[in-house]
N, C-alpha and C. Protein backbone atom coordinates (compact mmCIF):
# COMPACT_ATOMS: atom_id res chain seq x y z
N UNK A 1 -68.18 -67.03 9.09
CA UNK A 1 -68.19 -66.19 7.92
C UNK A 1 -68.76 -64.82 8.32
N UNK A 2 -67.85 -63.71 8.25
CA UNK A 2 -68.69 -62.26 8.62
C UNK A 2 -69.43 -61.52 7.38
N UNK A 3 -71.18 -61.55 7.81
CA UNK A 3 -71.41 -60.40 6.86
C UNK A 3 -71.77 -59.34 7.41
N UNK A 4 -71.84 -58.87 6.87
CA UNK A 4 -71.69 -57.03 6.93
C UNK A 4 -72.51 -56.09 5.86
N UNK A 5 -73.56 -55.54 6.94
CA UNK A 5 -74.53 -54.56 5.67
C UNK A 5 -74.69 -53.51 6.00
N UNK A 6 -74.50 -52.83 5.05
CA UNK A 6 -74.57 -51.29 4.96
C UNK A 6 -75.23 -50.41 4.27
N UNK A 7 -76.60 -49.56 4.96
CA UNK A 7 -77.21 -48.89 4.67
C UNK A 7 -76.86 -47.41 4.01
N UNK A 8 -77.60 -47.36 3.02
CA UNK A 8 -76.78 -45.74 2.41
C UNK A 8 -78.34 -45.29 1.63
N UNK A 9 -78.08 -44.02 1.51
CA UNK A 9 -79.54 -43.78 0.37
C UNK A 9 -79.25 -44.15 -0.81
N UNK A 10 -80.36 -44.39 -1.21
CA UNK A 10 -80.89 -44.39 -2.55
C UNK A 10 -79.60 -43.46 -3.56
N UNK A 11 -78.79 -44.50 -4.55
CA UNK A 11 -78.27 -43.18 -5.65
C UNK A 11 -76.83 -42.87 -5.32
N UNK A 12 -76.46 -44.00 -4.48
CA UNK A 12 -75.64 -44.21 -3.86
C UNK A 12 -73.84 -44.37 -5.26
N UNK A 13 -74.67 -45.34 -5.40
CA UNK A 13 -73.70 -45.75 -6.95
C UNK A 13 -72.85 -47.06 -7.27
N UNK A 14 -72.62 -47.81 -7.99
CA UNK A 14 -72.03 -49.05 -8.24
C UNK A 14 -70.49 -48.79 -7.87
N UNK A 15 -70.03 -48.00 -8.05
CA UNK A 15 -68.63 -47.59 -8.08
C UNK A 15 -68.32 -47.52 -6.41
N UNK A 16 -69.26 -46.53 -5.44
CA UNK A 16 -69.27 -45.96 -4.15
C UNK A 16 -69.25 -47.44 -3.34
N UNK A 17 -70.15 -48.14 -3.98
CA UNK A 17 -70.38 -49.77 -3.34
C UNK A 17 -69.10 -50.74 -3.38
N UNK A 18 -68.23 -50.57 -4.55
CA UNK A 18 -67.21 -51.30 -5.16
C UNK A 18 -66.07 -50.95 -4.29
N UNK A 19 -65.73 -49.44 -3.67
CA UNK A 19 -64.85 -49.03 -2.69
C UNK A 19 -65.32 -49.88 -1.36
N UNK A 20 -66.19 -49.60 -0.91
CA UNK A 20 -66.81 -50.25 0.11
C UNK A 20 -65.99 -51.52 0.34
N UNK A 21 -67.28 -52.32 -0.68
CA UNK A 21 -67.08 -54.09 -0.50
C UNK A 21 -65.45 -54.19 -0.37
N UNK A 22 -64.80 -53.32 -1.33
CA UNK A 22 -62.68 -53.42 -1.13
C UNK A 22 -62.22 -53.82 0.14
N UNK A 23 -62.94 -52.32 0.52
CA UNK A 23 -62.64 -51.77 2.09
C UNK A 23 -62.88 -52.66 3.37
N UNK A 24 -64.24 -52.76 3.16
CA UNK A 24 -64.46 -53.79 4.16
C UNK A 24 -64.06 -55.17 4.05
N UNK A 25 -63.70 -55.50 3.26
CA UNK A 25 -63.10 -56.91 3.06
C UNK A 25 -61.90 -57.77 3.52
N UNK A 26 -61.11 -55.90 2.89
CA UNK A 26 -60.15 -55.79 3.42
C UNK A 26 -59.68 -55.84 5.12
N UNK A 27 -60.40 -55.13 5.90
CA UNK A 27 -60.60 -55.09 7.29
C UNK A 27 -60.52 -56.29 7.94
N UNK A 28 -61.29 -57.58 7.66
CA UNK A 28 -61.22 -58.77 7.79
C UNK A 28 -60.05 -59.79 7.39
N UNK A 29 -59.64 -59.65 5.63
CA UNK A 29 -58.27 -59.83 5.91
C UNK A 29 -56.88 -59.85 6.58
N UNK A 30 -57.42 -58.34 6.89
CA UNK A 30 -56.55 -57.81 7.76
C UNK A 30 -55.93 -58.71 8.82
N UNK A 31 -57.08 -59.41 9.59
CA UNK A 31 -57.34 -59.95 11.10
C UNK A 31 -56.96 -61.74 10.29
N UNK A 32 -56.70 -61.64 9.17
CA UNK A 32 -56.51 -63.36 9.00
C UNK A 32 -57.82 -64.26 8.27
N UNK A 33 -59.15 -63.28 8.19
CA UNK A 33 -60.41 -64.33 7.71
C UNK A 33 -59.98 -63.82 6.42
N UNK A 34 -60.08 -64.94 5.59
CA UNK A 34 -60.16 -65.23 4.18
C UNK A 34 -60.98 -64.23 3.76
N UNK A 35 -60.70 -63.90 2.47
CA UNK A 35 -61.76 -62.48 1.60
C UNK A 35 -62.82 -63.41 1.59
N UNK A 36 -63.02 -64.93 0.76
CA UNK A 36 -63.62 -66.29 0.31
C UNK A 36 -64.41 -65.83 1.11
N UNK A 37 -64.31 -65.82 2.71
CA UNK A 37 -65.00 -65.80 3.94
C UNK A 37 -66.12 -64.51 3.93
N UNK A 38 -65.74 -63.58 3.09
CA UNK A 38 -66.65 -62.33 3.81
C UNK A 38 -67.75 -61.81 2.56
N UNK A 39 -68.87 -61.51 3.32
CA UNK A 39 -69.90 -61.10 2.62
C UNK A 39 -70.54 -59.87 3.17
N UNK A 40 -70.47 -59.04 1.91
CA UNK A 40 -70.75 -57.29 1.90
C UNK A 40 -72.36 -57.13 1.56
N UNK A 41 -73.33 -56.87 2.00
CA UNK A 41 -74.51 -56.44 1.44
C UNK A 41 -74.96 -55.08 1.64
N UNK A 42 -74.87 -53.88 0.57
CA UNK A 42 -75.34 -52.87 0.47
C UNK A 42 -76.83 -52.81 0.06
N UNK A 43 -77.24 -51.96 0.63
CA UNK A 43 -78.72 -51.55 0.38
C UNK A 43 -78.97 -50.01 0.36
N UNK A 44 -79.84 -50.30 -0.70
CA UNK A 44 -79.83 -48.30 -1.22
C UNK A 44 -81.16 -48.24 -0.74
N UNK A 45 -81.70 -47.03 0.22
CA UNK A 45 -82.58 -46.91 0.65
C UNK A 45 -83.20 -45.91 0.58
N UNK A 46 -84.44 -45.36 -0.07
CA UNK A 46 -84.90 -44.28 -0.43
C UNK A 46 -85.07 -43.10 0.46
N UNK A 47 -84.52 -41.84 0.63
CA UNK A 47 -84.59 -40.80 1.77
C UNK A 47 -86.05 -41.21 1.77
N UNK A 48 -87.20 -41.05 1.57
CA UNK A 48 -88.58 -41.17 2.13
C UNK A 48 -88.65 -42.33 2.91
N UNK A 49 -88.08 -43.24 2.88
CA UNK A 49 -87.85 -44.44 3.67
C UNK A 49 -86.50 -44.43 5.12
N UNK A 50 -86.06 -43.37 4.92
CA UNK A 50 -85.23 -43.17 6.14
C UNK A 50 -85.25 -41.95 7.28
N UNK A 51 -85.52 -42.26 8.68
CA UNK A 51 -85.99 -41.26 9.34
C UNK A 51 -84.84 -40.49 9.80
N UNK A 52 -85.14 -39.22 9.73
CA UNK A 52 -83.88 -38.64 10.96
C UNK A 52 -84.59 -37.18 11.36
N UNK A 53 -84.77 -37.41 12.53
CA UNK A 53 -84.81 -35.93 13.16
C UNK A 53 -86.69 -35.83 13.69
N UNK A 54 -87.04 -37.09 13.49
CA UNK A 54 -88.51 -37.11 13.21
C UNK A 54 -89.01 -37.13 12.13
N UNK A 55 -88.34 -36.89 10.84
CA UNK A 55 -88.63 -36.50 9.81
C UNK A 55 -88.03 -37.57 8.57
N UNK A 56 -88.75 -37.62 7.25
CA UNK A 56 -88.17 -38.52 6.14
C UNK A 56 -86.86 -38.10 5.93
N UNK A 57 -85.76 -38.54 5.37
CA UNK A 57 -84.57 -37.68 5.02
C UNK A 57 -84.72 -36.84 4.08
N UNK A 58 -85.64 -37.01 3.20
CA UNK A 58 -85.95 -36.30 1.89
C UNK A 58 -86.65 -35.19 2.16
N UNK A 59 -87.31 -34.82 3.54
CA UNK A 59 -87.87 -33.57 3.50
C UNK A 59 -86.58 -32.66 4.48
N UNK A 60 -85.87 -33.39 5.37
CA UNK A 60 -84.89 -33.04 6.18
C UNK A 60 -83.52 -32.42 5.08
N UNK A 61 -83.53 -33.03 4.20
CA UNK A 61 -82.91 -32.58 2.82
C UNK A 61 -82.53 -31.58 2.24
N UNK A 62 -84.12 -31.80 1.53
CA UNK A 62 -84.58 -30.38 0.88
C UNK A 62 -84.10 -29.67 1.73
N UNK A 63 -84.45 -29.57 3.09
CA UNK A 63 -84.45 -28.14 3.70
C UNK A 63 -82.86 -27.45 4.28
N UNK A 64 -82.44 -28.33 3.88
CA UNK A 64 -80.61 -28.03 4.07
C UNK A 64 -79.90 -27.65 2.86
């Protein structure tokens, strides 16, 4: 059974997630595994909780 998780920030959206889970599901179909078979887990993750550059994303952000 493939799962598959995907990190995104915080605010992301129910709808943005709903393309996703399609998408990726689809991908696996693709190859013959049953949709039945596949499990999508999104996680919304707060920019203060995600690093890039050395920095929170939320201050890396702002400043863009």
């Amino acid at each position: 059974m493939p799962s598959v998780q995907v990190n995104v920030w915080e605010g992301w959206g129910a709808k943005n997630a709903e393309i996703v889970i399609r998408g990726v599901t689809k991908v696996f179909t693709d190859m013959g595994i049953p949709a039945q078979a596949v499990e999508i887990m999104i996680h919304e993750i707060p920019k203060t909780h995600w690093g890039t550059q050395g920095k929170p994303a939320s201050v890396v952000m702002k400043d863009a």
